[in-house]
C-alpha atoms as a PDB file:
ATOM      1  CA  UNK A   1      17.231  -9.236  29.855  1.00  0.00           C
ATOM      2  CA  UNK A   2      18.083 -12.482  31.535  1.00  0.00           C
ATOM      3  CA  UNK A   3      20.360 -15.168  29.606  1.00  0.00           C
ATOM      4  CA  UNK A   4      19.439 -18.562  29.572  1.00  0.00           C
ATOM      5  CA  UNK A   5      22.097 -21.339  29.850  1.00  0.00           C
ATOM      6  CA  UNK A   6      19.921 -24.335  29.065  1.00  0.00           C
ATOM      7  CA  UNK A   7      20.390 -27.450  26.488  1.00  0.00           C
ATOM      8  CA  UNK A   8      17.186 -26.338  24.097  1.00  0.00           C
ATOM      9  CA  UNK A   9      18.104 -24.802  20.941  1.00  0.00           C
ATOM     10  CA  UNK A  10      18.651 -20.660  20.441  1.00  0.00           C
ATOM     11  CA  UNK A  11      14.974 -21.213  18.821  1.00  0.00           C
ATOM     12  CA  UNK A  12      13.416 -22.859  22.096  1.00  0.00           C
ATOM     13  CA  UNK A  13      14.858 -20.232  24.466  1.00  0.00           C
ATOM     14  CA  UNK A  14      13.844 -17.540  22.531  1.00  0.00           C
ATOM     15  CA  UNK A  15      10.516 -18.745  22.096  1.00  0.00           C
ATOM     16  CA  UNK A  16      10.370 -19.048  26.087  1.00  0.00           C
ATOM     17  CA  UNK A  17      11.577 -15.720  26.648  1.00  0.00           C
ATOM     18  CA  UNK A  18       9.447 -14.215  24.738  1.00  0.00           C
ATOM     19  CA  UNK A  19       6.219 -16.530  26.320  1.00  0.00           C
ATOM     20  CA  UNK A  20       7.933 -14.733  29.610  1.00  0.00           C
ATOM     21  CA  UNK A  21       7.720 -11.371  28.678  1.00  0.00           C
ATOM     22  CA  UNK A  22       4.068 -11.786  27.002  1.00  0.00           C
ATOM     23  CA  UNK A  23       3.085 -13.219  30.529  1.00  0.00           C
ATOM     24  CA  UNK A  24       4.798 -10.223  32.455  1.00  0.00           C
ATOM     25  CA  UNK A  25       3.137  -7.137  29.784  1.00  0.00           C
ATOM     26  CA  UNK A  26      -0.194  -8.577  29.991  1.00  0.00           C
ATOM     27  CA  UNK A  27       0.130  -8.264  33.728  1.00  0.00           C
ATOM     28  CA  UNK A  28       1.523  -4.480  33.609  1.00  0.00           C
ATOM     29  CA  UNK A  29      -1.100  -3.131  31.063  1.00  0.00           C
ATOM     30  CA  UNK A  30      -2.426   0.290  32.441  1.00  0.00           C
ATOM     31  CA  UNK A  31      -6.332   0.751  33.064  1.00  0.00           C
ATOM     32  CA  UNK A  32      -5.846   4.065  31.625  1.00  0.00           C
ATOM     33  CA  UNK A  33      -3.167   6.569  30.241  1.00  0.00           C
ATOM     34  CA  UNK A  34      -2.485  10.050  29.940  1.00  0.00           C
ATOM     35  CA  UNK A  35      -2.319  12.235  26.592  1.00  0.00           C
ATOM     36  CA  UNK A  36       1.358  12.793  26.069  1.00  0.00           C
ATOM     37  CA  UNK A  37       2.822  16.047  26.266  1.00  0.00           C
ATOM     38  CA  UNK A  38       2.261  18.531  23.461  1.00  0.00           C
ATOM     39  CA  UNK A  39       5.289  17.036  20.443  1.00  0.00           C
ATOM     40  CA  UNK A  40       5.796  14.146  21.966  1.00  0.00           C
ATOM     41  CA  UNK A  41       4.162  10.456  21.327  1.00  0.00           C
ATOM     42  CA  UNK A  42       2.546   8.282  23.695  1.00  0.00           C
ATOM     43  CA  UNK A  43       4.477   6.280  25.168  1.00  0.00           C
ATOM     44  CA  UNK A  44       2.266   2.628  24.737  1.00  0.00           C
ATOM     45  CA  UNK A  45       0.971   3.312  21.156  1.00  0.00           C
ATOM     46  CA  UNK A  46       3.674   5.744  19.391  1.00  0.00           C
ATOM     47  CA  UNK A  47       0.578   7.941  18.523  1.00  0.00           C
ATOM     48  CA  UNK A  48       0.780  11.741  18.645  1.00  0.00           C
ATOM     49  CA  UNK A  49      -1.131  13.716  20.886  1.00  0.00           C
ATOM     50  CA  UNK A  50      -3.399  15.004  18.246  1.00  0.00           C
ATOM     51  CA  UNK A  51      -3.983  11.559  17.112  1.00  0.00           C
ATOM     52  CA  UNK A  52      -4.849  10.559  20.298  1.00  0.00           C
ATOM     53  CA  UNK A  53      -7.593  13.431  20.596  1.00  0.00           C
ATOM     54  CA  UNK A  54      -8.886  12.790  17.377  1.00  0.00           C
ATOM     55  CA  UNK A  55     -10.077   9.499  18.627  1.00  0.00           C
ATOM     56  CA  UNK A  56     -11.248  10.801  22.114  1.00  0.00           C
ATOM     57  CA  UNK A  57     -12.893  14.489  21.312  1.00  0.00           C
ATOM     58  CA  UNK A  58     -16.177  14.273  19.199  1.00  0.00           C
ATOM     59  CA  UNK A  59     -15.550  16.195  16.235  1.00  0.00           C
ATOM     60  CA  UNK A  60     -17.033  16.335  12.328  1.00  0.00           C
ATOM     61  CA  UNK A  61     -14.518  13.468  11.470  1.00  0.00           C
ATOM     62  CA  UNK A  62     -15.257  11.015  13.858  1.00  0.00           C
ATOM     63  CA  UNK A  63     -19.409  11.879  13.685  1.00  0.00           C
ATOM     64  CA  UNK A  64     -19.591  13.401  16.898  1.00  0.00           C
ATOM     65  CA  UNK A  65     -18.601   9.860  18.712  1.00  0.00           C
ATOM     66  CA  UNK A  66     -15.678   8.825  19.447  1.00  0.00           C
ATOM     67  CA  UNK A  67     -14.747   5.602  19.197  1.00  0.00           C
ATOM     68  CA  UNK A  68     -12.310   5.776  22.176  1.00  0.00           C
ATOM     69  CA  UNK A  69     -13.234   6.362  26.013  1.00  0.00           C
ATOM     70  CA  UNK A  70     -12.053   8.886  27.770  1.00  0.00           C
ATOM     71  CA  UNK A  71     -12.168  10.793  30.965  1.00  0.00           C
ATOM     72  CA  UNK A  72     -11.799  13.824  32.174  1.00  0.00           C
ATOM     73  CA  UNK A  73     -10.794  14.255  36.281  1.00  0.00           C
ATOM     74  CA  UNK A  74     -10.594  17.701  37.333  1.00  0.00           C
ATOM     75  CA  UNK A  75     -11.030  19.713  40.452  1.00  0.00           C
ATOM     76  CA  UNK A  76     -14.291  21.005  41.583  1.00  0.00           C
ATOM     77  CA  UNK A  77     -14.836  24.600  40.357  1.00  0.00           C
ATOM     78  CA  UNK A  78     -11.041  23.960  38.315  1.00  0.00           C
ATOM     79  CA  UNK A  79     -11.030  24.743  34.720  1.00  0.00           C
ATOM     80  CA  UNK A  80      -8.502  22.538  33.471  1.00  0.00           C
ATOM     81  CA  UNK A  81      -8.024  18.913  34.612  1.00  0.00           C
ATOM     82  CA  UNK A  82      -6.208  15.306  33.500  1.00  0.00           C
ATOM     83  CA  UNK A  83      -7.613  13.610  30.330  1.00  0.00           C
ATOM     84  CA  UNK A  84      -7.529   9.934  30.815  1.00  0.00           C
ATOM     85  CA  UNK A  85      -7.416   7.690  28.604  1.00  0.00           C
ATOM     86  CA  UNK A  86      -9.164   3.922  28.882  1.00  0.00           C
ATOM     87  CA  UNK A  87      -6.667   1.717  27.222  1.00  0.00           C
ATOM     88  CA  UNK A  88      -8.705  -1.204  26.249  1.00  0.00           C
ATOM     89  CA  UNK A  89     -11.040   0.644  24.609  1.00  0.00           C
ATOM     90  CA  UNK A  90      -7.534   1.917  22.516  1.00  0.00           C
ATOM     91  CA  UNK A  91      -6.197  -1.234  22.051  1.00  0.00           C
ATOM     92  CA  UNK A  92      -9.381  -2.355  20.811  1.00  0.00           C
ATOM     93  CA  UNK A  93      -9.924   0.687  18.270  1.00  0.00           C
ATOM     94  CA  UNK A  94      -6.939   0.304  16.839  1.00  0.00           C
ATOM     95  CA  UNK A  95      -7.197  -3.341  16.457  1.00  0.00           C
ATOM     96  CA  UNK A  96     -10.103  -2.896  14.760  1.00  0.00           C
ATOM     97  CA  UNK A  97      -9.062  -0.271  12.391  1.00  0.00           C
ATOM     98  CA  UNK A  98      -6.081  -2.300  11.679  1.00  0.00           C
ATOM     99  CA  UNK A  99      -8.620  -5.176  10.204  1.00  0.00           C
ATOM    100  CA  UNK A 100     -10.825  -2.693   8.592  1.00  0.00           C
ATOM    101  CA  UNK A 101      -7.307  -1.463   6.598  1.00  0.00           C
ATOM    102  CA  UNK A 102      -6.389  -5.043   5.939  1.00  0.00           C
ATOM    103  CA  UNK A 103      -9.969  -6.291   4.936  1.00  0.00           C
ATOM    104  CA  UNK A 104      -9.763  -3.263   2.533  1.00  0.00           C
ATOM    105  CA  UNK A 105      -6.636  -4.637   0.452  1.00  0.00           C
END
C-alpha cells in the first residue's frame, strides 16, 4: 500500500486511498469465476463450494431455477468440463438476498 505524505488530515488521505482502491477493484472485477476447489472458499465471495452450487445447480430448494448464471465449457465428446461462474449475476444475488434479510428484521 502506498503512503501518502500530504498536508490533509489522516481522515482525508484515507478517504482518498480508499476512493483509489474502489476505482482500481471496479476495474479488475472478473466476468466470471471458477467454483473453488472441494474445502476451500471462493476466493471473491468467502462462499463454500457447496454454497456456490446451491445457487448455480437447479435443485428442490432453489425451485428448479437458479438464481445465479452459470456455465459449463467442456470438450466435445469430454465428460467433465469447467463450471463458470457469471459474477454479476453473483454479486447481484447476493445483494439482493442481503436486502430481502434486512427488509425481514
Amino acid at each position: 500500500m502506498t503512503t501518502h505524505t500530504s498536508k490533509r488530515t489522516g481522515n482525508q488521505v484515507a478517504s482518498h486511498t480508499v476512493a483509489k482502491l474502489t476505482a482500481t477493484n471496479a476495474l479488475t472485477r472478473p466476468e466470471f469465476i471458477r467454483l473453488p476447489a472441494p474445502g476451500l472458499k471462493c476466493g471473491f465471495t468467502g462462499m463454500s463450494r457447496s454454497a456456490l452450487n446451491e445457487l448455480i445447480l437447479p435443485s428442490e430448494k432453489n425451485g428448479f431455477k437458479p438464481p445465479v448464471r452459470s456455465f459449463c465449457l467442456r470438450q466435445k465428446g469430454a465428460a467433465k468440463g469447467v463450471r463458470l461462474l457469471d459474477y454479476a449475476s453473483l454479486a447481484n444475488h447476493i445483494r439482493t438476498a442481503g436486502n430481502v434479510e434486512q427488509g425481514d428484521r
